[in-house]
N, C-alpha and C. Protein backbone atom coordinates (compact mmCIF):
# COMPACT_ATOMS: atom_id res chain seq x y z
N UNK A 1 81.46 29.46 -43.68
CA UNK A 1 82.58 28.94 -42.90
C UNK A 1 83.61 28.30 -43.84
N UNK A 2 85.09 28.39 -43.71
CA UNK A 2 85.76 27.98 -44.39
C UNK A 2 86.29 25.96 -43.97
N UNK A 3 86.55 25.40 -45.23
CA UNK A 3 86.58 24.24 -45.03
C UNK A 3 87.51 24.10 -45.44
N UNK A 4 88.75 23.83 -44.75
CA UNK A 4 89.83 23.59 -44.83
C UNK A 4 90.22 21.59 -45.19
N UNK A 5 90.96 21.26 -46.23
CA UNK A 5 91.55 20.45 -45.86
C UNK A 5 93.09 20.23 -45.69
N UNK A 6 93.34 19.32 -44.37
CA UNK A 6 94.80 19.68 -44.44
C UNK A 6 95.35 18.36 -44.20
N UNK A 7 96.51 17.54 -45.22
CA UNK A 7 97.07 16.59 -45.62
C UNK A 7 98.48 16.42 -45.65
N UNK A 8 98.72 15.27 -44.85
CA UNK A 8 100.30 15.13 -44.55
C UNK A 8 100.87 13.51 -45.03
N UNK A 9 101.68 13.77 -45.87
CA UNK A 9 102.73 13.05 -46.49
C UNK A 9 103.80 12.74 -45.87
N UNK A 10 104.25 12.54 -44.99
CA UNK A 10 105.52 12.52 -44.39
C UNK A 10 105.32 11.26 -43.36
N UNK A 11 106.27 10.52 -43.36
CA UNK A 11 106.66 9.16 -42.43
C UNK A 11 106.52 9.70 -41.38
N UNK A 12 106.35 10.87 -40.69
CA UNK A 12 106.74 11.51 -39.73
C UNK A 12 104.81 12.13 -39.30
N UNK A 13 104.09 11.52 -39.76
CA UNK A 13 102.21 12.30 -40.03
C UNK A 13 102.01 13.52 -39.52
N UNK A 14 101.35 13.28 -38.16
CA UNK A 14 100.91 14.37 -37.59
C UNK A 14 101.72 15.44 -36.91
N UNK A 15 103.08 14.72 -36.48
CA UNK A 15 104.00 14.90 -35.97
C UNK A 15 105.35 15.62 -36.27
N UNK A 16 104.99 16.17 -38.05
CA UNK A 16 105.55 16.43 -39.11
C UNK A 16 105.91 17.69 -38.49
N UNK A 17 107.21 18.58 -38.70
CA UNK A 17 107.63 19.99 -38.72
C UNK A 17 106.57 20.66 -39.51
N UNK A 18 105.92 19.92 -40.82
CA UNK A 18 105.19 20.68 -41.94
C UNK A 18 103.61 20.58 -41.33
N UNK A 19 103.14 19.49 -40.57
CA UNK A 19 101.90 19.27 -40.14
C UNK A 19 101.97 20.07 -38.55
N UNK A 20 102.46 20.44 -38.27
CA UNK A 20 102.15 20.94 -36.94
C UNK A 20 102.33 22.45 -37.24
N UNK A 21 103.15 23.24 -38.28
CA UNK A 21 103.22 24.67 -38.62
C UNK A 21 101.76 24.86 -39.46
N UNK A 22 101.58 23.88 -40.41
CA UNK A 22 99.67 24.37 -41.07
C UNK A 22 98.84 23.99 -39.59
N UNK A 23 98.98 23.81 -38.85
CA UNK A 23 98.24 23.36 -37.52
C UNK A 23 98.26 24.78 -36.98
N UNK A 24 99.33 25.31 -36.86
CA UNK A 24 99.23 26.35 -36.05
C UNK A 24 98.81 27.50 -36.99
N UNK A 25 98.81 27.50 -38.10
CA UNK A 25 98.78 28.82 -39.07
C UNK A 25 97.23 28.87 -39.41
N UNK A 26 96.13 27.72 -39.57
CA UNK A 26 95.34 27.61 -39.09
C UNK A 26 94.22 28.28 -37.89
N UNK A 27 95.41 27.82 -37.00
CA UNK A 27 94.54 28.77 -35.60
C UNK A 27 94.71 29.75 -35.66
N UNK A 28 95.89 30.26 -35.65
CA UNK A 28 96.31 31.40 -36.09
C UNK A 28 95.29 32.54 -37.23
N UNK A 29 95.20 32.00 -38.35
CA UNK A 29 94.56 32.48 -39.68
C UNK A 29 93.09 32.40 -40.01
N UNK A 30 92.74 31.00 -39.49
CA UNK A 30 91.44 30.77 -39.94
C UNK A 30 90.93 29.91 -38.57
N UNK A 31 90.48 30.41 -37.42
CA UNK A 31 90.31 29.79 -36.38
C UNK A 31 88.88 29.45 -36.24
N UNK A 32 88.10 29.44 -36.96
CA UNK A 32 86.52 29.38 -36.85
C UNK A 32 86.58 28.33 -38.33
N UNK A 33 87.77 27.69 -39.13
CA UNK A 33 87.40 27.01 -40.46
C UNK A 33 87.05 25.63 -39.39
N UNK A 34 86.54 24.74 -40.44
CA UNK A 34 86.19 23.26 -40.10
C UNK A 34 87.20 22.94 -40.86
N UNK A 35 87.90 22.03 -40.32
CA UNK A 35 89.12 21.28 -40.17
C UNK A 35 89.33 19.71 -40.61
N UNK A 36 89.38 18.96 -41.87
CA UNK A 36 89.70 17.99 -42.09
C UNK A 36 91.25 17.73 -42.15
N UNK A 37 91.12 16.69 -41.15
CA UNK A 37 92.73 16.16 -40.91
C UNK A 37 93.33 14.76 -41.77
N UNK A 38 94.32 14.27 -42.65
CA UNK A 38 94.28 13.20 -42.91
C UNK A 38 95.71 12.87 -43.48
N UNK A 39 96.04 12.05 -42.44
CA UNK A 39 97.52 11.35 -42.38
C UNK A 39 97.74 10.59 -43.46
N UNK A 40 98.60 10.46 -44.22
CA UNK A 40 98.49 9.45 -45.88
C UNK A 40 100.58 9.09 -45.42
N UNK A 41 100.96 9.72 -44.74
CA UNK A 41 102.02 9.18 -45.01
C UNK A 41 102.20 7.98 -43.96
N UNK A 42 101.39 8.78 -42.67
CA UNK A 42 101.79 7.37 -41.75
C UNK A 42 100.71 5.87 -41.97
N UNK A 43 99.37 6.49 -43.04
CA UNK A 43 98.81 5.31 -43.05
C UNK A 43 97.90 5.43 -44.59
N UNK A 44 99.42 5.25 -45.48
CA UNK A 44 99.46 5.47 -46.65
C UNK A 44 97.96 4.67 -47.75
N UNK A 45 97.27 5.53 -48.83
CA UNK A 45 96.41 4.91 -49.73
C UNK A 45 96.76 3.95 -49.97
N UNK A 46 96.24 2.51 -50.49
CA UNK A 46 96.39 1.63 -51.67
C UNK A 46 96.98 1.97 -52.57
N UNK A 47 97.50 1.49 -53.86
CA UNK A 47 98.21 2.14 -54.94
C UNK A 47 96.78 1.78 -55.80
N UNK A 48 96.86 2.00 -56.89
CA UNK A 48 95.66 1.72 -58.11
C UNK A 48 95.86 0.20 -58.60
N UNK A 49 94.98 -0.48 -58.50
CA UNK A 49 94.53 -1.81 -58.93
C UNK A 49 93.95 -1.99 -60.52
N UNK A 50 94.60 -3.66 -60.70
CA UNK A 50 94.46 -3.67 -62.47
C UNK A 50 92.38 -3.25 -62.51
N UNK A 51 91.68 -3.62 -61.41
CA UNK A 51 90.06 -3.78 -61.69
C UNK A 51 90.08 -2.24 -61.57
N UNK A 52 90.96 -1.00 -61.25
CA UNK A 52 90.51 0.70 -61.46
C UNK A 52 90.91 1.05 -63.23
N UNK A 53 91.94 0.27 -63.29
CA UNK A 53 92.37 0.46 -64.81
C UNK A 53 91.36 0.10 -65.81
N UNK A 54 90.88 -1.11 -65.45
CA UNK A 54 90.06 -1.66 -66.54
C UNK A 54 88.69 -0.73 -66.43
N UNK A 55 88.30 -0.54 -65.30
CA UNK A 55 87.23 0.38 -64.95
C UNK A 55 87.24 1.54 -65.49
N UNK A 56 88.36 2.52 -66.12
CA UNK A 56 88.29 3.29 -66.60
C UNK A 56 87.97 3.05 -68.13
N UNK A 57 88.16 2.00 -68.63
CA UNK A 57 87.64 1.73 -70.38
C UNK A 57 86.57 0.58 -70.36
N UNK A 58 85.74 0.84 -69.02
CA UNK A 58 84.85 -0.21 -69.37
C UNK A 58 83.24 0.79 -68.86
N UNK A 59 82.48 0.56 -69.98
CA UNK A 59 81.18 1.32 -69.97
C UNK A 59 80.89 1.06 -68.54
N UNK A 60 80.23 2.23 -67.72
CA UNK A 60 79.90 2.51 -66.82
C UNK A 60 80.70 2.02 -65.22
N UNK A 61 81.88 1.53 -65.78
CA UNK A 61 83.12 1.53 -64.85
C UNK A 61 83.25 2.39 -63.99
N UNK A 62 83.37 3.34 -64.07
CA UNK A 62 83.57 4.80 -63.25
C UNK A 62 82.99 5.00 -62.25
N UNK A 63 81.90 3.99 -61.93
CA UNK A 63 80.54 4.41 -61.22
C UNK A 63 80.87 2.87 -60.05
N UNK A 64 81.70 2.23 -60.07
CA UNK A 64 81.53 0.77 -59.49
C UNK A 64 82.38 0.72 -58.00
N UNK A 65 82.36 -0.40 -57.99
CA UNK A 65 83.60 -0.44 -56.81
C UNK A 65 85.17 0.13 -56.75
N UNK A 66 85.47 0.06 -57.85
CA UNK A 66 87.01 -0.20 -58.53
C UNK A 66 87.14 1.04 -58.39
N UNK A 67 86.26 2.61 -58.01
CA UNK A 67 86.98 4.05 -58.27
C UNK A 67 86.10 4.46 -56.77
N UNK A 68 85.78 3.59 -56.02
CA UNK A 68 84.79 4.02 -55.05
C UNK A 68 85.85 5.06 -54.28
N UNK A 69 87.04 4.68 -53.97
CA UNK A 69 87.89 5.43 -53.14
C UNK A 69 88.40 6.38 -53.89
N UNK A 70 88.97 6.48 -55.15
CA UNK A 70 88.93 7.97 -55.74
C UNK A 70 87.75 8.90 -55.68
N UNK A 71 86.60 8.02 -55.72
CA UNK A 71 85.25 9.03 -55.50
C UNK A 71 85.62 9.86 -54.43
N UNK A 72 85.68 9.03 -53.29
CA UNK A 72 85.30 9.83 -51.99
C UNK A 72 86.76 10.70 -52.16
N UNK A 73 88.00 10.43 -52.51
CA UNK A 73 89.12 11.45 -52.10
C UNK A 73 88.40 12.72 -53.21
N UNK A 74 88.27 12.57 -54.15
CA UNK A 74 87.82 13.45 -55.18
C UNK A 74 86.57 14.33 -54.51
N UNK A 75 85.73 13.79 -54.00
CA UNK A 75 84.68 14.68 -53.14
C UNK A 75 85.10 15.30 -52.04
N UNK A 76 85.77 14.57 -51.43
CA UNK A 76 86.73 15.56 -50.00
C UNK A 76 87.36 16.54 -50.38
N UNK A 77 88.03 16.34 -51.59
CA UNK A 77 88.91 17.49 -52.52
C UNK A 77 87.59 19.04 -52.52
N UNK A 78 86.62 18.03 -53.57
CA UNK A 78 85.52 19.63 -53.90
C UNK A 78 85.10 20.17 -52.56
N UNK A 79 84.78 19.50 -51.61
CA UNK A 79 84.18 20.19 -50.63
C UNK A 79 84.93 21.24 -49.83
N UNK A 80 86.29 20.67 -50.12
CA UNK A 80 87.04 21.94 -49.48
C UNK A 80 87.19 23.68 -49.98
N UNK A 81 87.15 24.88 -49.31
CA UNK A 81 87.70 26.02 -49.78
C UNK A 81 88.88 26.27 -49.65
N UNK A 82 90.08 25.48 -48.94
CA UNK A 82 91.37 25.75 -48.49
C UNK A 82 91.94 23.87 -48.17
N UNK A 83 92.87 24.45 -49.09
CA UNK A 83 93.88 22.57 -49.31
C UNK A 83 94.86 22.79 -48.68
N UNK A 84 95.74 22.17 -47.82
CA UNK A 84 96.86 22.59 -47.49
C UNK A 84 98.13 21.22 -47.58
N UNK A 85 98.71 21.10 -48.29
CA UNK A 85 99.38 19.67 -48.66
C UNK A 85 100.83 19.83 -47.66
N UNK A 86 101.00 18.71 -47.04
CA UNK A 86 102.55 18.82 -46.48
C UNK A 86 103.09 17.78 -46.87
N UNK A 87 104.48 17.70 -47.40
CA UNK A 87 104.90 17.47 -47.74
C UNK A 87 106.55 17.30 -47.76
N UNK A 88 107.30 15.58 -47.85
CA UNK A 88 108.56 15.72 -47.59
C UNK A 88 109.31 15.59 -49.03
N UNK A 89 110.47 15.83 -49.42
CA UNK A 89 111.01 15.81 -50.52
C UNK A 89 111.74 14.38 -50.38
N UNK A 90 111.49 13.73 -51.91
CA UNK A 90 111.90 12.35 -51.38
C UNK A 90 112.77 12.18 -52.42
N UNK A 91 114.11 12.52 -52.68
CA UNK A 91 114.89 11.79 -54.14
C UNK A 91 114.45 13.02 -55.29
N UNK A 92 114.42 14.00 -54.53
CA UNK A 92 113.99 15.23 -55.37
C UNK A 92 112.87 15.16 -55.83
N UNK A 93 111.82 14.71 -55.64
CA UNK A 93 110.25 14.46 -56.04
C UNK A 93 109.32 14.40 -54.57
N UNK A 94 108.05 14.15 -55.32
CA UNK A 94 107.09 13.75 -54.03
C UNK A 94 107.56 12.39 -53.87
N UNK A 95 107.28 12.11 -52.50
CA UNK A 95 107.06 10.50 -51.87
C UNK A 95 106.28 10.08 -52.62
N UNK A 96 106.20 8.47 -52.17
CA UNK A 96 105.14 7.67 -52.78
C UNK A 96 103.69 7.80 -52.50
N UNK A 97 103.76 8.58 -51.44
CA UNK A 97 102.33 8.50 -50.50
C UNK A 97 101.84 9.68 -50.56
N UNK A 98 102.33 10.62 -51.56
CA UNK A 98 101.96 11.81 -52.18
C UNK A 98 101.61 11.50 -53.64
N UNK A 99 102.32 10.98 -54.22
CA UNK A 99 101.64 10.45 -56.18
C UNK A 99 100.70 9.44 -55.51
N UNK A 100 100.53 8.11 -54.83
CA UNK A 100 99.20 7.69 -54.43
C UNK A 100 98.14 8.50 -54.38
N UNK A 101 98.23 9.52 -53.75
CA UNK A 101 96.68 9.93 -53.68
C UNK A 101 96.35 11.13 -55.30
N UNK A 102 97.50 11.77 -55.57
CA UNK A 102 97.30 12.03 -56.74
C UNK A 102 96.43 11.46 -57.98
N UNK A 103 97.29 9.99 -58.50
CA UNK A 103 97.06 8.87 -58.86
C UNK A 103 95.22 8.67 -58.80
N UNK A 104 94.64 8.92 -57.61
CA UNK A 104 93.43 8.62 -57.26
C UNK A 104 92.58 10.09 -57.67
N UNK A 105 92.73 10.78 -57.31
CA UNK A 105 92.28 12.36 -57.07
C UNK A 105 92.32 12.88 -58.96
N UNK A 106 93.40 12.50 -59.91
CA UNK A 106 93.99 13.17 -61.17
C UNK A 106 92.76 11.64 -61.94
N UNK A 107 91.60 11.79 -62.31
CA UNK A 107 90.83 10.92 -62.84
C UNK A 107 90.27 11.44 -63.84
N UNK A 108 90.45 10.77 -65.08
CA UNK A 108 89.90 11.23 -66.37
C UNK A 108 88.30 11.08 -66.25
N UNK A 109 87.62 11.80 -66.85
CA UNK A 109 86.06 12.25 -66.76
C UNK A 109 85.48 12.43 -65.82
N UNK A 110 87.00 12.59 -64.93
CA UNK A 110 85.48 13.17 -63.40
C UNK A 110 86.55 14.31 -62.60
N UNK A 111 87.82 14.31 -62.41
CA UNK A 111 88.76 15.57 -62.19
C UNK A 111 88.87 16.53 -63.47
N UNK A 112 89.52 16.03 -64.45
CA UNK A 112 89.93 16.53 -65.98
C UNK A 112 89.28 15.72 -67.05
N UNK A 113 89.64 16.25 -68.23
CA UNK A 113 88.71 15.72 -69.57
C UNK A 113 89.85 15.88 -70.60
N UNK A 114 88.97 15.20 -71.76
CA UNK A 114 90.60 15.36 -72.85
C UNK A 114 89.40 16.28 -74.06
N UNK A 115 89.85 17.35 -74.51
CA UNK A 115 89.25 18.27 -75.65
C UNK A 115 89.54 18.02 -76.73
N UNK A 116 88.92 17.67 -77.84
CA UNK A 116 89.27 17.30 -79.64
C UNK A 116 90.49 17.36 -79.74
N UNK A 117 91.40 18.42 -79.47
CA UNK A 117 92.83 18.64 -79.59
C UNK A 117 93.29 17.78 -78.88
N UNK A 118 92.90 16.74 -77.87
CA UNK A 118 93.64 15.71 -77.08
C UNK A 118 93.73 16.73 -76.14
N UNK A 119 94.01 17.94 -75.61
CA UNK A 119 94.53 18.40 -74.72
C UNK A 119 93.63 18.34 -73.22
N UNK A 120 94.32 18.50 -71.94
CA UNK A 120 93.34 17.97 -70.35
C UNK A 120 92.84 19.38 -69.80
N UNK A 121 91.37 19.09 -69.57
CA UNK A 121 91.33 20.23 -69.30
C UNK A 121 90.30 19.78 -68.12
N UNK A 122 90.37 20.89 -67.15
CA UNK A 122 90.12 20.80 -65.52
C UNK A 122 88.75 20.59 -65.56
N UNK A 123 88.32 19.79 -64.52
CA UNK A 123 87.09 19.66 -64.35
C UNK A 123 86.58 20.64 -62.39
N UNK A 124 87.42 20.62 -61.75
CA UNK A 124 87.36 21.21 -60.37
C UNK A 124 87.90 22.81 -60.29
N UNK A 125 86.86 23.02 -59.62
CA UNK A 125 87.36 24.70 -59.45
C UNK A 125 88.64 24.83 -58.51
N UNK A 126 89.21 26.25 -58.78
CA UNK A 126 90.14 26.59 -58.30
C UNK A 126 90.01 26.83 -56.56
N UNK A 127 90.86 26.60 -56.31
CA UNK A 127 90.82 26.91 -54.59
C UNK A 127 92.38 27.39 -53.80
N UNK A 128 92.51 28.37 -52.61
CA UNK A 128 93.58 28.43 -52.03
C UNK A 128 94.02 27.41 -52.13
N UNK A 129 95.52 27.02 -52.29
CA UNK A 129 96.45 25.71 -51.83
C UNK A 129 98.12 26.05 -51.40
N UNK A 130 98.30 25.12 -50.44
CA UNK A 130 99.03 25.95 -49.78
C UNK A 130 100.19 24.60 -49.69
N UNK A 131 101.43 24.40 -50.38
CA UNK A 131 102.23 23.45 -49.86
C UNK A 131 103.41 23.51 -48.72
N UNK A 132 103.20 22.38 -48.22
CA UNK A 132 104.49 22.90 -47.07
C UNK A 132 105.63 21.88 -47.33
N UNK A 133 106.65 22.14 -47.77
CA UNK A 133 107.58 21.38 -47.94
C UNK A 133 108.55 21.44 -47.42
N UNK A 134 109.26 20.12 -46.75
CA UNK A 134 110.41 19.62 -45.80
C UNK A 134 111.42 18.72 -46.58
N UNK A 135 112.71 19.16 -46.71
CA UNK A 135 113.99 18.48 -46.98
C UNK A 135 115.11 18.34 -45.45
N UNK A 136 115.69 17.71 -45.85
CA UNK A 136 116.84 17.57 -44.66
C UNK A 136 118.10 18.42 -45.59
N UNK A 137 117.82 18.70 -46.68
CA UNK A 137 118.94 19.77 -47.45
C UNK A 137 118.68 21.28 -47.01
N UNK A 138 119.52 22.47 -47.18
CA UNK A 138 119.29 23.44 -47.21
C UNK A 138 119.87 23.94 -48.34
N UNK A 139 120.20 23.23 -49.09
CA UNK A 139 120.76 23.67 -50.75
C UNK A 139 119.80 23.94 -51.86
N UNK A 140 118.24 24.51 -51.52
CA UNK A 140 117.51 25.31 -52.10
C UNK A 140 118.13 25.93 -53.50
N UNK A 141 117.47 25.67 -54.62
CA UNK A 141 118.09 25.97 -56.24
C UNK A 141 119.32 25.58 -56.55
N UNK A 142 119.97 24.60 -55.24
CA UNK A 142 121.35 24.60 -55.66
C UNK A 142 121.20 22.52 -55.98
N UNK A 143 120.09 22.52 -55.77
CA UNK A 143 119.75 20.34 -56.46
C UNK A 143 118.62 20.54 -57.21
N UNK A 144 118.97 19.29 -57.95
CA UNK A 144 117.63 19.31 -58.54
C UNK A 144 116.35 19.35 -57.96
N UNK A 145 115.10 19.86 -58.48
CA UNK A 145 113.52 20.24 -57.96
C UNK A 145 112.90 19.47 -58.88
N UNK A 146 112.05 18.46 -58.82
CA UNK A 146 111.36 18.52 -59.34
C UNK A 146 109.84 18.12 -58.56
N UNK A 147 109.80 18.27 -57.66
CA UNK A 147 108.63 18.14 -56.63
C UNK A 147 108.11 19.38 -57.14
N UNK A 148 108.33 20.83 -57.05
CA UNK A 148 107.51 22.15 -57.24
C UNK A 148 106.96 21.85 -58.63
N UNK A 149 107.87 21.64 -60.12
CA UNK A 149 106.89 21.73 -61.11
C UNK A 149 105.90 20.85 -61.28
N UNK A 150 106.48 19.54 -61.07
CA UNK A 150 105.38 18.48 -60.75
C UNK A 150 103.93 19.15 -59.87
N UNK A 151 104.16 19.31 -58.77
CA UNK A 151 102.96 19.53 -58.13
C UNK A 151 102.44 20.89 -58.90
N UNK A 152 102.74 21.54 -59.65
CA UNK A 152 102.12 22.89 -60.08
C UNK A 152 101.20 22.36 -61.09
N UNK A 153 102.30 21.42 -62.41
CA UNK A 153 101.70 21.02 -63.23
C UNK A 153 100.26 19.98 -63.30
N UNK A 154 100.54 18.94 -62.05
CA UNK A 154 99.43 17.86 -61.49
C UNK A 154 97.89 18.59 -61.13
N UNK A 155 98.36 19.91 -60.11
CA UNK A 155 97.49 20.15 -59.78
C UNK A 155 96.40 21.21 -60.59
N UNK A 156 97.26 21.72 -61.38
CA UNK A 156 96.66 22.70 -61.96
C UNK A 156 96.12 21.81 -63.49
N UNK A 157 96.22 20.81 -63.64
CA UNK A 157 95.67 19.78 -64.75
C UNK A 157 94.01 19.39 -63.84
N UNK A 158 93.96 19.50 -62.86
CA UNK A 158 92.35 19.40 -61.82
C UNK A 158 91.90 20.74 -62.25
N UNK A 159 92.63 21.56 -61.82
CA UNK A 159 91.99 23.06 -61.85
C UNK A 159 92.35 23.42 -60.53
N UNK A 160 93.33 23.28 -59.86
CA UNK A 160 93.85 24.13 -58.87
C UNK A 160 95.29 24.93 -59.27
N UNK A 161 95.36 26.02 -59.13
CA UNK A 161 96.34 26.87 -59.88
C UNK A 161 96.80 27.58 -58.78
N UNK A 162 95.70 28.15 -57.52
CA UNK A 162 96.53 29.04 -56.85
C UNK A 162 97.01 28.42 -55.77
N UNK A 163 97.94 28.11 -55.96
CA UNK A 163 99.04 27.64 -54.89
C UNK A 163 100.40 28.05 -54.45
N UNK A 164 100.58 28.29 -53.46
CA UNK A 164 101.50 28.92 -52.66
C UNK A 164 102.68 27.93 -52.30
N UNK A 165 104.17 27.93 -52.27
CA UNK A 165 104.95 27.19 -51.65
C UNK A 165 105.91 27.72 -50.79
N UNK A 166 106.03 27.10 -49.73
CA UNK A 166 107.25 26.85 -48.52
C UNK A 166 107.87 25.81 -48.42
N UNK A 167 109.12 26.35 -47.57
CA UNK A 167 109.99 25.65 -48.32
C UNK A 167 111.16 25.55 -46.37
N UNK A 168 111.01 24.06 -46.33
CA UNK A 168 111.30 24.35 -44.72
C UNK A 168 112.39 23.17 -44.82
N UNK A 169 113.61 23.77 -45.06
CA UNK A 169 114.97 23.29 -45.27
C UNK A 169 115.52 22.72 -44.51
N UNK A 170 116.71 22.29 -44.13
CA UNK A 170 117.73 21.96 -42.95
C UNK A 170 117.44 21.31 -42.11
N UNK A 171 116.27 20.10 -42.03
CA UNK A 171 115.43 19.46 -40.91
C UNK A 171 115.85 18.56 -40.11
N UNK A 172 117.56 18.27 -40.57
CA UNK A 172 118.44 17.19 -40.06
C UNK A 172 119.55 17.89 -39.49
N UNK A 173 120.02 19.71 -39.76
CA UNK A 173 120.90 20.20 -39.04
C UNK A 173 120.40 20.83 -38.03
N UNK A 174 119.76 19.99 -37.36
CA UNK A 174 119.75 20.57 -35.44
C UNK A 174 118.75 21.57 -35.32
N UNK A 175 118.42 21.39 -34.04
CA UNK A 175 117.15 22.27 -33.47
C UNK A 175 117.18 23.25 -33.86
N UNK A 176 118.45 24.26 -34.07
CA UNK A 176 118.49 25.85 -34.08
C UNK A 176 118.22 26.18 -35.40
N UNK A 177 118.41 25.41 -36.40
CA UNK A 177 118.40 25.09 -37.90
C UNK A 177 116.79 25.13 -38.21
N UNK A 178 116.16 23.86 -37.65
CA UNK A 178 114.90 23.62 -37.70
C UNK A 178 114.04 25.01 -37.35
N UNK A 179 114.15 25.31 -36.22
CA UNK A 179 113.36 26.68 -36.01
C UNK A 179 113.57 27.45 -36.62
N UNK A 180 115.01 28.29 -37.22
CA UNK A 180 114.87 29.36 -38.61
C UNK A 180 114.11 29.04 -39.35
N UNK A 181 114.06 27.86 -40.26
CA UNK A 181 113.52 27.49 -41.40
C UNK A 181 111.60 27.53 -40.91
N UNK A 182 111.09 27.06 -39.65
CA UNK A 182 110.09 26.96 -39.34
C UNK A 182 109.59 28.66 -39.07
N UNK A 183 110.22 29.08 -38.38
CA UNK A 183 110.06 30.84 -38.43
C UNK A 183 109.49 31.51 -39.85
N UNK A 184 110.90 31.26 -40.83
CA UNK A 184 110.72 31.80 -42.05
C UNK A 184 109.68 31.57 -42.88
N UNK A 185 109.03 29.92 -43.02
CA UNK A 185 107.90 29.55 -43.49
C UNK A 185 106.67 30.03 -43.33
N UNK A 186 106.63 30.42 -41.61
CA UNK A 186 105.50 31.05 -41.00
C UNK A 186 105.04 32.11 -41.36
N UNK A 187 106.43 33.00 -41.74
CA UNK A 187 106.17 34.34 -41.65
C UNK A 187 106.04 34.23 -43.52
N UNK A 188 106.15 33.71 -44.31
CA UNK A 188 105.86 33.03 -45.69
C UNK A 188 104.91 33.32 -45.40
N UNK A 189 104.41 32.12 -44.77
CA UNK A 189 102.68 31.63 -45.00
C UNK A 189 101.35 32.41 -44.43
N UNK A 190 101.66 33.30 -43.58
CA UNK A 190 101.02 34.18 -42.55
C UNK A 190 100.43 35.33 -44.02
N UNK A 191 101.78 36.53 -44.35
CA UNK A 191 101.61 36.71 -45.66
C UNK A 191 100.84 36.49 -46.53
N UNK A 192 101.00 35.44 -46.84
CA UNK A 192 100.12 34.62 -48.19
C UNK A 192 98.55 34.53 -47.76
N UNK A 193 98.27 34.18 -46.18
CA UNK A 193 96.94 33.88 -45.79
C UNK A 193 96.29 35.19 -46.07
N UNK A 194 97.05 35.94 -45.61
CA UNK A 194 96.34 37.95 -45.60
C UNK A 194 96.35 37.76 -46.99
N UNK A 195 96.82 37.86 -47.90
CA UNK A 195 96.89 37.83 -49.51
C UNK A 195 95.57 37.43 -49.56
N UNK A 196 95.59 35.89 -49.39
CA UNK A 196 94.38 34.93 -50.42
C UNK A 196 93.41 36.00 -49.71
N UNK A 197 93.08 36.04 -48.05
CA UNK A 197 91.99 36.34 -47.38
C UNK A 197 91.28 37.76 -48.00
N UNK A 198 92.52 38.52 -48.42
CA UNK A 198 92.18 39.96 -49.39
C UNK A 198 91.33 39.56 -50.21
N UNK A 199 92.20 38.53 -51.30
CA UNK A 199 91.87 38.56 -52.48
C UNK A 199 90.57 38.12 -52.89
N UNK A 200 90.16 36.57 -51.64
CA UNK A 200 88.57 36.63 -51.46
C UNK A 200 87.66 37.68 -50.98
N UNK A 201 87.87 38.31 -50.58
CA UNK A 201 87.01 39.26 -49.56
C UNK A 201 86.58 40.15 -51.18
N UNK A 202 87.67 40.41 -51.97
CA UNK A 202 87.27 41.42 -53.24
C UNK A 202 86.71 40.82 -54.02
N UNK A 203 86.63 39.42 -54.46
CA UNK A 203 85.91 38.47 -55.11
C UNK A 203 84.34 38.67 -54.53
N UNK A 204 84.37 38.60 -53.31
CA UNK A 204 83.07 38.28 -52.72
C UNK A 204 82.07 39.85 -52.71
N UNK A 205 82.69 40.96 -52.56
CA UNK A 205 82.16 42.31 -52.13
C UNK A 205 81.86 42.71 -54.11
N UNK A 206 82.67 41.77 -55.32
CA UNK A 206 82.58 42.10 -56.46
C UNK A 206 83.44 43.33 -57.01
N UNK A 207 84.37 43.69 -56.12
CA UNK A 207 85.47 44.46 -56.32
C UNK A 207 86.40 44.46 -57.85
């Protein structure tokens, strides 16, 4: 059975243009997955505390109170086969309540590792990931981005690489606006599900 997790960033939670289209693409796509739901924008993480910092350079730190809640986001992470992040564009980046859980989840010796060369290398296997992203702009390549490389680069420093993005524009010019952009995403993301769903099925048969 597939174990979906699906995560919303937006002041706006469950209620999100981006959380209610992975809601439906879901039923739609994968209607028999088990379903973790979890609102971070309307009832945002903690930020990281000086006792997680020190915990990371203090012998057997890692293991205490001070990372207990990166544990568990970090285990919710592995258990999933399908991530689905939503997401609003905030000042051309992620929100705050999107690097929070990052922040928690991106943990040296237990997400990634550092190799003789200094360089980070993934500790979590790869998995579908699927972002849904909401601006009130529709000036797509025409402002600065830096939410897409960021999240490519963050995530793929864990070991998640295959990730998919949408891109659901115009969320402040009016209903008729909103639904193109929600249409177009769908028919994005619908796509992409048949893709990954291929591409496992040949993984699995040893194709």
């Amino acid at each position: 059975m597939t174990r979906a997790l699906l995560l919303s960033f937006s002041p706006h939670g469950k209620a999100a243009q981006t959380f209610r289209l992975a809601r439906a693409l879901l039923r739609e796509q994968a209607p028999a997955a088990e379903v973790v739901e979890r609102d971070y924008g309307g009832q945002a993480l903690p930020p990281l505390t000086r006792e997680y910092a020190n915990a990371l350079t203090t012998p057997g730190g890692l293991s205490g109170a001070a990372t207990a809640l990166s544990e568990q986001l970090i285990v919710e992470l592995e258990a999933c086969d399908l991530l689905i992040i939503c997401t609003p564009v905030h000042n051309f980046t992620v929100p705050a309540a999107l690097k929070c859980w990052i922040d928690h989840v991106v943990r040296i010796h237990r997400s990634f590792t550092v190799n003789p060369q200094f360089e980070k290398v993934a500790l979590l296997q790869d998995r579908p990931t699927f972002v849904l992203v909401s601006s009130g702009s529709s000036r797509k390549n025409r402002e600065p981005d830096f939410l897409t490389p960021y999240l490519q680069a963050i995530l793929g420093t864990v070991g998640i690489r295959t990730v998919e993005f949408a891109y659901l524009g115009a969320m402040v010019r009016g209903e008729a606006a909103v639904q193109r952009s929600v249409e177009q995403a769908q028919q994005q993301l619908s796509g992409a599900f048949y893709r990954q769903a291929g591409a496992q099925a040949a993984i699995s048969s040893g194709a």
